[in-house]
N, C-alpha and C. Protein backbone atom coordinates (compact mmCIF):
# COMPACT_ATOMS: atom_id res chain seq x y z
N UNK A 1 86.06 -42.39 -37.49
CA UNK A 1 85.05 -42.09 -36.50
C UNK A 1 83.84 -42.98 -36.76
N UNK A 2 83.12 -43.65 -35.62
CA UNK A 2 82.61 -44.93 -36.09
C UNK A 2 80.81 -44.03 -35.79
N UNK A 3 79.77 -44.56 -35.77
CA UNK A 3 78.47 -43.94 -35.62
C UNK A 3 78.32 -43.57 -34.56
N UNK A 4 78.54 -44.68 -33.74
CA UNK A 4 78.42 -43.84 -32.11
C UNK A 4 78.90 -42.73 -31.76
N UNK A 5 80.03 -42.55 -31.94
CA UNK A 5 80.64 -41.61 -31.78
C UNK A 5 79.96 -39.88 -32.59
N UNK A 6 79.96 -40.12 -33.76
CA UNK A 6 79.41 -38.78 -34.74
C UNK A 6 78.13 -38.77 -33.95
N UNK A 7 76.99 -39.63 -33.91
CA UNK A 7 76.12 -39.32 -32.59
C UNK A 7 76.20 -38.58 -31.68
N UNK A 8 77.25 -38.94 -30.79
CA UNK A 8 77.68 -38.41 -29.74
C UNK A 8 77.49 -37.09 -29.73
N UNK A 9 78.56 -36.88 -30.59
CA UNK A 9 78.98 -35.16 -31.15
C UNK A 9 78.26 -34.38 -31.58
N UNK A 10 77.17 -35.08 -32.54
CA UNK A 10 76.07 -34.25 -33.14
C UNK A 10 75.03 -33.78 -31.62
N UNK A 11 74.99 -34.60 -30.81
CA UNK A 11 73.88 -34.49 -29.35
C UNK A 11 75.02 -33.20 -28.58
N UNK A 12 76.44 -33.23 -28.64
CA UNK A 12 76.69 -32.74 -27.53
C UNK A 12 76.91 -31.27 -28.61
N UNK A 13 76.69 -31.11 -29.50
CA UNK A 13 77.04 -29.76 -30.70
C UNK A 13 75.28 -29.46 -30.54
N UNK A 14 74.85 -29.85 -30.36
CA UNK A 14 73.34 -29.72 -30.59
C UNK A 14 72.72 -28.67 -29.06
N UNK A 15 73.17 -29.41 -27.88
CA UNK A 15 73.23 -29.42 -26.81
C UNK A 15 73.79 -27.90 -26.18
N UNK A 16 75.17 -27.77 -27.24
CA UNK A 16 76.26 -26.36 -26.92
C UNK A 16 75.33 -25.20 -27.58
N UNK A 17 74.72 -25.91 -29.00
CA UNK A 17 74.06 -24.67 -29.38
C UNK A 17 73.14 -23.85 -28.63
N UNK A 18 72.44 -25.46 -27.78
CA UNK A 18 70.71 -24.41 -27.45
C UNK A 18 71.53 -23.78 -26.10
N UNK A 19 72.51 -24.29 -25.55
CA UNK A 19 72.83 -23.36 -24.25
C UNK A 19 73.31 -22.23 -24.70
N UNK A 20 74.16 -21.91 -25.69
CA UNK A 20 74.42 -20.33 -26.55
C UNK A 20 73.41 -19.69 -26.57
N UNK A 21 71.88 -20.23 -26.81
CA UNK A 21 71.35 -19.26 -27.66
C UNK A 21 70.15 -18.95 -26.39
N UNK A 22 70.34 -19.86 -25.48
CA UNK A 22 69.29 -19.68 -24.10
C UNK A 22 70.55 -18.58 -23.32
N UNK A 23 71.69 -18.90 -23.60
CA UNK A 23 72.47 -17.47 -22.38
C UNK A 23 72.34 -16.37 -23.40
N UNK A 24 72.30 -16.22 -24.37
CA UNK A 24 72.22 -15.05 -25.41
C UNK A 24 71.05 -14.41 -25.41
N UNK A 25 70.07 -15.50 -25.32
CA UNK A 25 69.06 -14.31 -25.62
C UNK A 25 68.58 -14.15 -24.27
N UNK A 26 69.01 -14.81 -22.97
CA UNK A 26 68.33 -14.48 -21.97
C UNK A 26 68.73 -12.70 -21.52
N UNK A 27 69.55 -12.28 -22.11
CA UNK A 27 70.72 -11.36 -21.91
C UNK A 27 69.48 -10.25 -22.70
N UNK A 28 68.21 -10.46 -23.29
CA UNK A 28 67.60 -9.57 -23.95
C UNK A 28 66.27 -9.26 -22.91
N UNK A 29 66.24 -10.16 -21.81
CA UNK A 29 64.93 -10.49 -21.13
C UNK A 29 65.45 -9.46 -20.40
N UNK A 30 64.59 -8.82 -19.74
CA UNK A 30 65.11 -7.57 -18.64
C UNK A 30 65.00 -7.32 -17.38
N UNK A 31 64.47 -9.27 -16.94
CA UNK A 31 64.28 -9.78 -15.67
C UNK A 31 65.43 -10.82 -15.65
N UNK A 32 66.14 -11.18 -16.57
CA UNK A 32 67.12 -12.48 -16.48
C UNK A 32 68.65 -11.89 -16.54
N UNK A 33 68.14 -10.41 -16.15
CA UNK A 33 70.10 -9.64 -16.26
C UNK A 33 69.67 -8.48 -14.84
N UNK A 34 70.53 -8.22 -14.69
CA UNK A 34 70.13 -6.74 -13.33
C UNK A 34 71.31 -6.03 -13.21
N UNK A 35 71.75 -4.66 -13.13
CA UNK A 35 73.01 -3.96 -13.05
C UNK A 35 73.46 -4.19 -11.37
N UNK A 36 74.56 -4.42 -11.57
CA UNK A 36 74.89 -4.13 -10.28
C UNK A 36 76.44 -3.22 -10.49
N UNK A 37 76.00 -1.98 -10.53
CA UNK A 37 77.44 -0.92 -10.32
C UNK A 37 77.67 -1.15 -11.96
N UNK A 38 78.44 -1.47 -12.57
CA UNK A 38 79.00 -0.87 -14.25
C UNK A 38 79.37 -2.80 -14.51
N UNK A 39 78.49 -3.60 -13.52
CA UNK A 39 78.30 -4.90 -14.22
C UNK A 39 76.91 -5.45 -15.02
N UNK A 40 76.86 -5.89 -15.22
CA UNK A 40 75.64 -6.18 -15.80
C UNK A 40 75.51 -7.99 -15.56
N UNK A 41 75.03 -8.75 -14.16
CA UNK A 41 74.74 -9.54 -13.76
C UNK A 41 74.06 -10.22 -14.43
N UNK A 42 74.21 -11.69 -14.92
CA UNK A 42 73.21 -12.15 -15.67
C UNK A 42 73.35 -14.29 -14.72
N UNK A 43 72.50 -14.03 -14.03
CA UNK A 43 72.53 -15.71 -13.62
C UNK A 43 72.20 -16.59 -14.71
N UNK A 44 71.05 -16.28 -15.75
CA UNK A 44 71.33 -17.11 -16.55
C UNK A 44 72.25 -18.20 -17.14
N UNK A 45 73.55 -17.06 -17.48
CA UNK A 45 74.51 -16.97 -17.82
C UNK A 45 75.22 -18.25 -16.71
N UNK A 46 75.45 -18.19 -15.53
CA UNK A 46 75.86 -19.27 -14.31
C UNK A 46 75.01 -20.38 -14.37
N UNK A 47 73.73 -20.42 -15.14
CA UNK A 47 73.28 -21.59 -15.50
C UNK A 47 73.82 -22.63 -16.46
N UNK A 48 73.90 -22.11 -17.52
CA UNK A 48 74.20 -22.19 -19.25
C UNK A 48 75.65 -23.08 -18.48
N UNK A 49 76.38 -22.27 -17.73
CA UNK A 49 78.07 -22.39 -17.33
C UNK A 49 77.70 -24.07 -16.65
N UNK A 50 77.05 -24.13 -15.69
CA UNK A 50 76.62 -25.53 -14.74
C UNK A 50 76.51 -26.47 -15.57
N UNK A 51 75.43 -26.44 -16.23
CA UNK A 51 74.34 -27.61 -17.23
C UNK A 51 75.43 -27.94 -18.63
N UNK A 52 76.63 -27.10 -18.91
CA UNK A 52 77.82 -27.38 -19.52
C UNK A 52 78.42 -27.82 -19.44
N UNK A 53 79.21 -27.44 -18.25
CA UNK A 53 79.98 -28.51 -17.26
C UNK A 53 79.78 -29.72 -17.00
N UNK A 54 78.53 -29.75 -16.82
CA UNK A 54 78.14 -31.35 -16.27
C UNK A 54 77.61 -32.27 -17.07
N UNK A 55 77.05 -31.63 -18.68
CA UNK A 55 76.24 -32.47 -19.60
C UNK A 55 77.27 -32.24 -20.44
N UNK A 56 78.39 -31.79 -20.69
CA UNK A 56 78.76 -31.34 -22.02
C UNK A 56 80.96 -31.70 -21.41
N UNK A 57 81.06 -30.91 -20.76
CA UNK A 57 82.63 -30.92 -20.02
C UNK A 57 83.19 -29.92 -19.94
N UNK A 58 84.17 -29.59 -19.64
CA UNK A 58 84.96 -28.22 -19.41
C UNK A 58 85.33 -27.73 -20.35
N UNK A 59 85.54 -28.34 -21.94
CA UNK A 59 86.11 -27.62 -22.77
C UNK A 59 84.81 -26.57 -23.81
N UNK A 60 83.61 -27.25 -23.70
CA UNK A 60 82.50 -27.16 -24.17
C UNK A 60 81.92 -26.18 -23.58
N UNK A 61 82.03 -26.38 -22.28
CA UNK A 61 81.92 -25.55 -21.14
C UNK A 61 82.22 -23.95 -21.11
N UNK A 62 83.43 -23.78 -21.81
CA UNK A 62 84.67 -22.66 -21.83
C UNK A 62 84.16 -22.26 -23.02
N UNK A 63 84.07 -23.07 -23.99
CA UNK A 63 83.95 -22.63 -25.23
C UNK A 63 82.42 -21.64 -25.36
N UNK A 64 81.49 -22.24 -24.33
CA UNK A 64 80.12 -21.55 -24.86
C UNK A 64 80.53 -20.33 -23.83
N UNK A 65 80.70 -20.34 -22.76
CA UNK A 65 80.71 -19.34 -22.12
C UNK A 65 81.81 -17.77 -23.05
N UNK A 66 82.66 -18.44 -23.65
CA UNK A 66 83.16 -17.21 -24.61
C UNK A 66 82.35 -16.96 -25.61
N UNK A 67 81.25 -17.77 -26.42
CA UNK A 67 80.56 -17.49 -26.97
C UNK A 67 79.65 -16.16 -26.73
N UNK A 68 78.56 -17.20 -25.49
CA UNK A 68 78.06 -15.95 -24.95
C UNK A 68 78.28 -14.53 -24.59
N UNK A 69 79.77 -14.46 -24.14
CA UNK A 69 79.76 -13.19 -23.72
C UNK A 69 80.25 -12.25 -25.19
N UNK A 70 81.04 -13.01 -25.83
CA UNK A 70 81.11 -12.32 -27.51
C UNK A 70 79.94 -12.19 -28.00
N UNK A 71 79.12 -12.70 -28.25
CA UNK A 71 77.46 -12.13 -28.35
C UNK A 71 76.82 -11.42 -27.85
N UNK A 72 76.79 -11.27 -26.60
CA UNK A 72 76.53 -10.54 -25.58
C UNK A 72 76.71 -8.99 -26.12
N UNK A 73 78.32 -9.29 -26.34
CA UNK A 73 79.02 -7.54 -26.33
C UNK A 73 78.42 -7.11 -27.79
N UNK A 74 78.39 -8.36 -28.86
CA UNK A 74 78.21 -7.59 -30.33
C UNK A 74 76.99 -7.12 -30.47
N UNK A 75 76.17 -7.92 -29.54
CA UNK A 75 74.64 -7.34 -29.77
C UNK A 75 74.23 -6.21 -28.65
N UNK A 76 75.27 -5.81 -27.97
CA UNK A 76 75.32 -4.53 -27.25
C UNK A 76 74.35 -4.84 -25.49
N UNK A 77 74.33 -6.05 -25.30
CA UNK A 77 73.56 -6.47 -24.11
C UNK A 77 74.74 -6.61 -23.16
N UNK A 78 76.02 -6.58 -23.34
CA UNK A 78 76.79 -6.99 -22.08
C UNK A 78 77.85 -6.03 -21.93
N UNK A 79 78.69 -6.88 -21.18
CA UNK A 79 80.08 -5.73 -21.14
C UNK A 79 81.10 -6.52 -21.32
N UNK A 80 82.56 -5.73 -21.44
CA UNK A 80 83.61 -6.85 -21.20
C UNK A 80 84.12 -7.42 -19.71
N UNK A 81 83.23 -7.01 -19.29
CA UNK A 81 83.61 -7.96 -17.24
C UNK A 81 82.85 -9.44 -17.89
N UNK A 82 81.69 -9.72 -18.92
CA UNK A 82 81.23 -10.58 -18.69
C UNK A 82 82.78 -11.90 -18.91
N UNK A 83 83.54 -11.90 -19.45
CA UNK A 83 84.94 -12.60 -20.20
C UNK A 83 85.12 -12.89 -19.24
N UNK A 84 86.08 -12.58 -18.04
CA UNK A 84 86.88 -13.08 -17.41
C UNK A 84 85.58 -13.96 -16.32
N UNK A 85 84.66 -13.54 -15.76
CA UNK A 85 83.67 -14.16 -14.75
C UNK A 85 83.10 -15.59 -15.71
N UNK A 86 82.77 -15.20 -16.70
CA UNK A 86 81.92 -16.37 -16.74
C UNK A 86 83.34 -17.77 -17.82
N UNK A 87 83.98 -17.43 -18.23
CA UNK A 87 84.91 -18.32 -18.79
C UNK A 87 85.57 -18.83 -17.71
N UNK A 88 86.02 -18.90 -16.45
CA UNK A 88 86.77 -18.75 -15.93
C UNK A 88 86.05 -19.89 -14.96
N UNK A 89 84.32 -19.60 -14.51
CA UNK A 89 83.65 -20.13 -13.82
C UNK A 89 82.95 -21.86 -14.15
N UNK A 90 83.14 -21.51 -15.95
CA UNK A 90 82.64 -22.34 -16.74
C UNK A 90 83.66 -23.37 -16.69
N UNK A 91 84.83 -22.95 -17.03
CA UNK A 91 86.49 -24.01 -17.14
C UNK A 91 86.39 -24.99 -15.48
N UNK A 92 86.28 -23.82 -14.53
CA UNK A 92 86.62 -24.76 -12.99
C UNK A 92 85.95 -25.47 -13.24
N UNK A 93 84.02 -25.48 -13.35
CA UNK A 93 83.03 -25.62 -12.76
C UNK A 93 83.28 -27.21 -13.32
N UNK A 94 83.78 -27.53 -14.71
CA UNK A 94 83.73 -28.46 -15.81
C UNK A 94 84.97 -29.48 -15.25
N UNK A 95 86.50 -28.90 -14.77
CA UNK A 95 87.23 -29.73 -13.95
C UNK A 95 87.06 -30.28 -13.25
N UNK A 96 86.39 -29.33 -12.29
CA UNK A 96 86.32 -29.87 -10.77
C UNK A 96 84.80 -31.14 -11.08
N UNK A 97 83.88 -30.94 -12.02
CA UNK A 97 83.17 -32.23 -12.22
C UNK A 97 84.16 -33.30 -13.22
N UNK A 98 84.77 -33.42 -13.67
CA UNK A 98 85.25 -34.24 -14.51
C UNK A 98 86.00 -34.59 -13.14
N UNK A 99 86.89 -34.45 -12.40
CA UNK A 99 87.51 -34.94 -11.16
C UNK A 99 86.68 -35.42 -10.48
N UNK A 100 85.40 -35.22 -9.84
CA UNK A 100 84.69 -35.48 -9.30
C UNK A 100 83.31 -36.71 -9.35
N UNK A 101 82.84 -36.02 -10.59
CA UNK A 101 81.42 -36.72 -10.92
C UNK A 101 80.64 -36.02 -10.21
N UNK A 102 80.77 -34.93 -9.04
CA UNK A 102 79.85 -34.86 -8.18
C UNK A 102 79.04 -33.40 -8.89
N UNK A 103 77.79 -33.02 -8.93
CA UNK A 103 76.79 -31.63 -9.33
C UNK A 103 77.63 -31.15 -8.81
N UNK A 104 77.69 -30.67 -6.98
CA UNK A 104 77.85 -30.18 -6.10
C UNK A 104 79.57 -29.53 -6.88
N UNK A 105 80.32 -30.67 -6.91
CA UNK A 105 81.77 -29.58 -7.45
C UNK A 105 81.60 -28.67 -8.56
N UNK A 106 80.95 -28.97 -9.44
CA UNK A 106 80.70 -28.10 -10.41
C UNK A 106 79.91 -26.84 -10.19
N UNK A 107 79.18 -26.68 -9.40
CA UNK A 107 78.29 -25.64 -8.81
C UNK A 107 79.73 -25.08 -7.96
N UNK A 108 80.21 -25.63 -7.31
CA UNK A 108 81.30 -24.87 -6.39
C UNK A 108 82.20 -24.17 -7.17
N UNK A 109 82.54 -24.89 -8.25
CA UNK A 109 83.25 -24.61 -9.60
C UNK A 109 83.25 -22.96 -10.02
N UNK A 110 81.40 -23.26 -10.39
CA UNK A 110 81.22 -22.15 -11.20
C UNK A 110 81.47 -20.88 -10.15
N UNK A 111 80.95 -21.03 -8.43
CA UNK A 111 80.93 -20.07 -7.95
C UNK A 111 82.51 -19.37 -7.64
N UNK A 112 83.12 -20.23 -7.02
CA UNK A 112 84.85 -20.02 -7.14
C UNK A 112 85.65 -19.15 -8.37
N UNK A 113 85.26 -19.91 -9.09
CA UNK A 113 85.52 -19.37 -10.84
C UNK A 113 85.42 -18.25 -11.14
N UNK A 114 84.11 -18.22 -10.75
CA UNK A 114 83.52 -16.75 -11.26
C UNK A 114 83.18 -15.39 -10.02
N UNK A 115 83.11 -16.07 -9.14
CA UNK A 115 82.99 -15.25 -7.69
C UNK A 115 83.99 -14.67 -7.47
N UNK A 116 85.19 -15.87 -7.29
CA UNK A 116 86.01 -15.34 -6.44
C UNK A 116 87.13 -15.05 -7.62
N UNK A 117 87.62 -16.19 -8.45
CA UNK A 117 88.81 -15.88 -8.77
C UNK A 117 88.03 -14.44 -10.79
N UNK A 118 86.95 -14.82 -10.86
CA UNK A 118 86.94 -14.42 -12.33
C UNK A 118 86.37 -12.49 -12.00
N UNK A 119 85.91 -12.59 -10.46
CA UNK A 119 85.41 -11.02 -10.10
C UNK A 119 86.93 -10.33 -9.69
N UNK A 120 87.83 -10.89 -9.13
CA UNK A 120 89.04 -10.67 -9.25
C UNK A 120 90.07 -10.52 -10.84
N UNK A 121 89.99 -11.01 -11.44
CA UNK A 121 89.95 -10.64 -12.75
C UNK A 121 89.35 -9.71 -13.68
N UNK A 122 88.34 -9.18 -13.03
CA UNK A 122 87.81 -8.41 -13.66
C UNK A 122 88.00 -6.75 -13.92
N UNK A 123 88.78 -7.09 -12.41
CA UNK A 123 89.28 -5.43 -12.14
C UNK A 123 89.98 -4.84 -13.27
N UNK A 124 90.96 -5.41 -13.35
CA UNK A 124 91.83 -5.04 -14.34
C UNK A 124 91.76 -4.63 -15.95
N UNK A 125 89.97 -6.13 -16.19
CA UNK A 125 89.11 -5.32 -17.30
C UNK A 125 88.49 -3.65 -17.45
N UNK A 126 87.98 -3.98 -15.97
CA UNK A 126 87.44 -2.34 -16.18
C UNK A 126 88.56 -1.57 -15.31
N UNK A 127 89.53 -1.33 -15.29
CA UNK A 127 90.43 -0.31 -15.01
C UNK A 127 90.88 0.00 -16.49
N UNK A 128 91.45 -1.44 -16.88
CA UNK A 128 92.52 -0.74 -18.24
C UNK A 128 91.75 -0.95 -19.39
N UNK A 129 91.08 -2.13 -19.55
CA UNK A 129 89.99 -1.78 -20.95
C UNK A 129 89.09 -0.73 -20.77
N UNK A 130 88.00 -0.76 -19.96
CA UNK A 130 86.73 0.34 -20.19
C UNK A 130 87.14 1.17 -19.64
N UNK A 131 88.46 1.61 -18.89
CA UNK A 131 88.52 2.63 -18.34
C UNK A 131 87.93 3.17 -16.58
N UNK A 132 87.15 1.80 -16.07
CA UNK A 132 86.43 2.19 -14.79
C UNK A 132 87.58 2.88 -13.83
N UNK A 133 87.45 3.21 -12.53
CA UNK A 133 88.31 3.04 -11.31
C UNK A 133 87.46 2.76 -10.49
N UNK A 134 87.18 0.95 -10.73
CA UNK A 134 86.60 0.60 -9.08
C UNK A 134 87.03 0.89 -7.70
N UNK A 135 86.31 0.51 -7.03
CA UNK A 135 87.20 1.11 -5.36
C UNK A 135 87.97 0.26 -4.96
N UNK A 136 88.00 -1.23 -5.37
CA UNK A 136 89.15 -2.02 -5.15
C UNK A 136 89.03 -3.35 -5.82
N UNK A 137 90.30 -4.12 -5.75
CA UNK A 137 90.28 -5.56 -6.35
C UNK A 137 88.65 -6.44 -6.39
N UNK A 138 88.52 -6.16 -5.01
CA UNK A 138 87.49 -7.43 -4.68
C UNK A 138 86.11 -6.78 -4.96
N UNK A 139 85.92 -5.32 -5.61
CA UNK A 139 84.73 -4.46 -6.23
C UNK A 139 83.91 -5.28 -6.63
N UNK A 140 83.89 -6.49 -7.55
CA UNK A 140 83.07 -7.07 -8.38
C UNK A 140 82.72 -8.23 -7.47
N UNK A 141 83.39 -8.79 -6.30
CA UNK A 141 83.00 -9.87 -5.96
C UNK A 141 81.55 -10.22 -5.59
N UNK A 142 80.94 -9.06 -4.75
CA UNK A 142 79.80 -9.72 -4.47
C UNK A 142 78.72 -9.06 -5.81
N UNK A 143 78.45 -8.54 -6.56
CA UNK A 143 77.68 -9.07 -7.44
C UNK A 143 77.84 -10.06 -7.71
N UNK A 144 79.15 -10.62 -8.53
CA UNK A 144 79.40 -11.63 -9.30
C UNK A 144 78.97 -13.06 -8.61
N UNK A 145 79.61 -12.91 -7.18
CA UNK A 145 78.92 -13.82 -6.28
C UNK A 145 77.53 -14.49 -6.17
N UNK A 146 76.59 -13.11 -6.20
CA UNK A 146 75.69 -13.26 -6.01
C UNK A 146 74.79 -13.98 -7.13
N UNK A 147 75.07 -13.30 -8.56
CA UNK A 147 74.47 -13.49 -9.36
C UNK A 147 74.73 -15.53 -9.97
N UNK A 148 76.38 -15.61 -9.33
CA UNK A 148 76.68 -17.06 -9.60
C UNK A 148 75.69 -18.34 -8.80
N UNK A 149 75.68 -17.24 -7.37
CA UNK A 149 74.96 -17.94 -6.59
C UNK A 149 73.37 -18.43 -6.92
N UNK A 150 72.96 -17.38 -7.51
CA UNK A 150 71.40 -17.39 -8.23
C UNK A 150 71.16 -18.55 -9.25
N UNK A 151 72.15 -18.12 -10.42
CA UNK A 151 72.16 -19.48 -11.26
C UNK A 151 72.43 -20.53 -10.91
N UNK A 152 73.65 -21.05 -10.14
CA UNK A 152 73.61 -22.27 -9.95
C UNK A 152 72.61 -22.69 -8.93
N UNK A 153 71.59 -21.94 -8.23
CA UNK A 153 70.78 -22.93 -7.30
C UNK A 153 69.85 -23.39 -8.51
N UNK A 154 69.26 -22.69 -9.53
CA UNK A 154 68.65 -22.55 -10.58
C UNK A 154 68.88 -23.87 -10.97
N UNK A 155 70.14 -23.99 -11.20
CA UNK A 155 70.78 -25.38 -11.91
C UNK A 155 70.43 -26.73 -11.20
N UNK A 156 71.59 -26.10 -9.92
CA UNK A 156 70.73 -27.69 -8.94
C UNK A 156 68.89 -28.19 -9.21
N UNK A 157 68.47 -27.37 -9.35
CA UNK A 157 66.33 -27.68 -9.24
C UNK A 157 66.39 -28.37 -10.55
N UNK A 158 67.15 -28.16 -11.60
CA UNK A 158 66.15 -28.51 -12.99
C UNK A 158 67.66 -29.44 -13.45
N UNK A 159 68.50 -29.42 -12.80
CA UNK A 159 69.50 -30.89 -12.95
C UNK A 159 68.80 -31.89 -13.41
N UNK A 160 67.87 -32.38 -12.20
CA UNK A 160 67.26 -33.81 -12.39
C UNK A 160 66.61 -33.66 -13.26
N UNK A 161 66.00 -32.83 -13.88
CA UNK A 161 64.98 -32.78 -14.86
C UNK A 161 65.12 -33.55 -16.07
N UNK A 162 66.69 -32.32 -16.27
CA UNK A 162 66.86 -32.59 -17.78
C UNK A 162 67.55 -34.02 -17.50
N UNK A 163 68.45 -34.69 -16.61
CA UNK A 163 68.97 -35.53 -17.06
C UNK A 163 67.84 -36.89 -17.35
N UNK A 164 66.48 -36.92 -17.16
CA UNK A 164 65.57 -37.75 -17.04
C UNK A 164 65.62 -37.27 -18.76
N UNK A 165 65.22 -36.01 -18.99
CA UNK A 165 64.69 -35.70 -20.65
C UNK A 165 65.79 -35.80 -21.74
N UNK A 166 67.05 -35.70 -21.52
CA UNK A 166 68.23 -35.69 -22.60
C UNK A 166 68.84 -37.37 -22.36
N UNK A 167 68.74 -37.49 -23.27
CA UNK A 167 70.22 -39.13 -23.40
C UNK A 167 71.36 -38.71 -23.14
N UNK A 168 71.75 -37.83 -23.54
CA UNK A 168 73.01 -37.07 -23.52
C UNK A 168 73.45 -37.43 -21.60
N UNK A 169 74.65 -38.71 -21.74
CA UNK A 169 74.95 -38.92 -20.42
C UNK A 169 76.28 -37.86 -19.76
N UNK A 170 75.93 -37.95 -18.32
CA UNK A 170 76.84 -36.59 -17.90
C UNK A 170 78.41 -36.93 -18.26
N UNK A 171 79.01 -36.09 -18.56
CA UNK A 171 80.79 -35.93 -19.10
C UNK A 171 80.97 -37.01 -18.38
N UNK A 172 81.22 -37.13 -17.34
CA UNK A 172 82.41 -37.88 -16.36
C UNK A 172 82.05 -39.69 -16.85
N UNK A 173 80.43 -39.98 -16.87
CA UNK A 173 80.34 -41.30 -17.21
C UNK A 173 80.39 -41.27 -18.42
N UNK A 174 80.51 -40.24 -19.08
CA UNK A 174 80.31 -40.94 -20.76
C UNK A 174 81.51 -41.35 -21.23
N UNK A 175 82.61 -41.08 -20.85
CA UNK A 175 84.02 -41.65 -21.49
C UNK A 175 84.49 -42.43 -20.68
N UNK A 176 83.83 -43.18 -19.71
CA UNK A 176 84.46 -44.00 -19.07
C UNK A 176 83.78 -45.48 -19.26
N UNK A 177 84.22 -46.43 -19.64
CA UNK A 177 83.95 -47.82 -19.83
C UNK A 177 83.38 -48.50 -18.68
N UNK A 178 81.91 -48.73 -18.43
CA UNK A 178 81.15 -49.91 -17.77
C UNK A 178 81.54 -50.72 -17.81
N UNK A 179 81.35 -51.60 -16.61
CA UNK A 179 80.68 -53.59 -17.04
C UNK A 179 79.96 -53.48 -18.00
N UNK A 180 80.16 -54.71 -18.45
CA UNK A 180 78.79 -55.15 -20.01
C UNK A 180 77.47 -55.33 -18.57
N UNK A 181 76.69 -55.04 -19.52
CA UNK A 181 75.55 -55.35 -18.60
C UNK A 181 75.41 -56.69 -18.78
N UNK A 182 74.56 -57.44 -17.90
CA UNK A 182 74.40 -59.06 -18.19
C UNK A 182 72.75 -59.07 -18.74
N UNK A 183 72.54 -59.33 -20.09
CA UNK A 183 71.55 -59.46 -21.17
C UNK A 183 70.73 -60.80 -20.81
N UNK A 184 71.27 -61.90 -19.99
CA UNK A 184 70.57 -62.99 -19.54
C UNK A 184 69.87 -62.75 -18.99
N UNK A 185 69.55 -62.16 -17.58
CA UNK A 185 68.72 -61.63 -16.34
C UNK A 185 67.59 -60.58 -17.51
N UNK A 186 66.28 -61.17 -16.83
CA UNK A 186 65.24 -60.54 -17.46
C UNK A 186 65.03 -59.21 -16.99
């Protein structure tokens, strides 16, 4: 492994941490979570999932979002619906930009992910793990919806921000080989 590279890794390990510990502890703020029915909504959380996806990749992506919600549960701030919504939202959100390059898929990503297919998943958490009886499959969709919807507009506004403030270049261009730049031209 040559310097560039351990660089790399140290920025994008650096990068995974502070998004862990910004969806973790946002989960303590008591304006950055809201119940909706026996969920416990956290857009934050659909942020952390975006700014992963797109600065970091899908696997990084997946990985923090299980973080978070295992933290979540040990420090008694979440539930187990958070698993299937936000891992699920985090994985698309990170494909569909690595296919793409585009914000926009990854935001669609997370909402799909976690809206449609991870609030659908969820049922089955709270039927047979916690024991709920929602009123049906699609019970969780529109919180989950909603709350995905919240974070990722969140994301779109402060996109440009950070990518002006981090080096850390987005997934899709960083493993892909440029032209040399031409060093002659002033």
């Amino acid at each position: 492994m040559n310097r560039r590279t351990t660089s790399l890794n140290l920025k994008k390990l650096t990068l995974s941490a502070v998004l862990i510990a910004l969806g973790t502890a946002g989960s303590f703020l008591p304006f950055m979570t809201f119940p909706i029915g026996p969920s416990r909504c956290a857009p934050l959380q659909h942020l952390v999932n975006v700014l992963g996806a797109i600065l970091l990749g899908p696997g990084y992506a997946l990985a923090n979002a299980f973080l978070i919600s295992l933290l979540r549960n040990v420090f008694g701030v979440g539930s187990l619906l958070a698993f299937p919504g936000s891992m699920i939202g985090a994985l698309l959100a990170g494909w569909l930009y690595r296919l793409s390059g585009k914000d926009i898929a990854a935001l669609a990503g997370e909402w799909v992910g976690t809206g449609v297919l991870g609030s659908l998943l969820a049922y089955p958490v709270a039927r047979y793990l916690i024991g709920m009886s929602p009123a049906s499959t699609t019970f969780f969709m529109l919180p989950f919806a909603l709350s995905t919807l919240a974070g990722g507009l969140i994301a779109a506004l402060i996109l440009p921000l950070l990518r002006r403030a981090i080096t850390l270049p987005a997934y899709t261009h960083a493993n892909r080989k440029s032209p040399p730049e031409d060093v002659t031209q002033p």
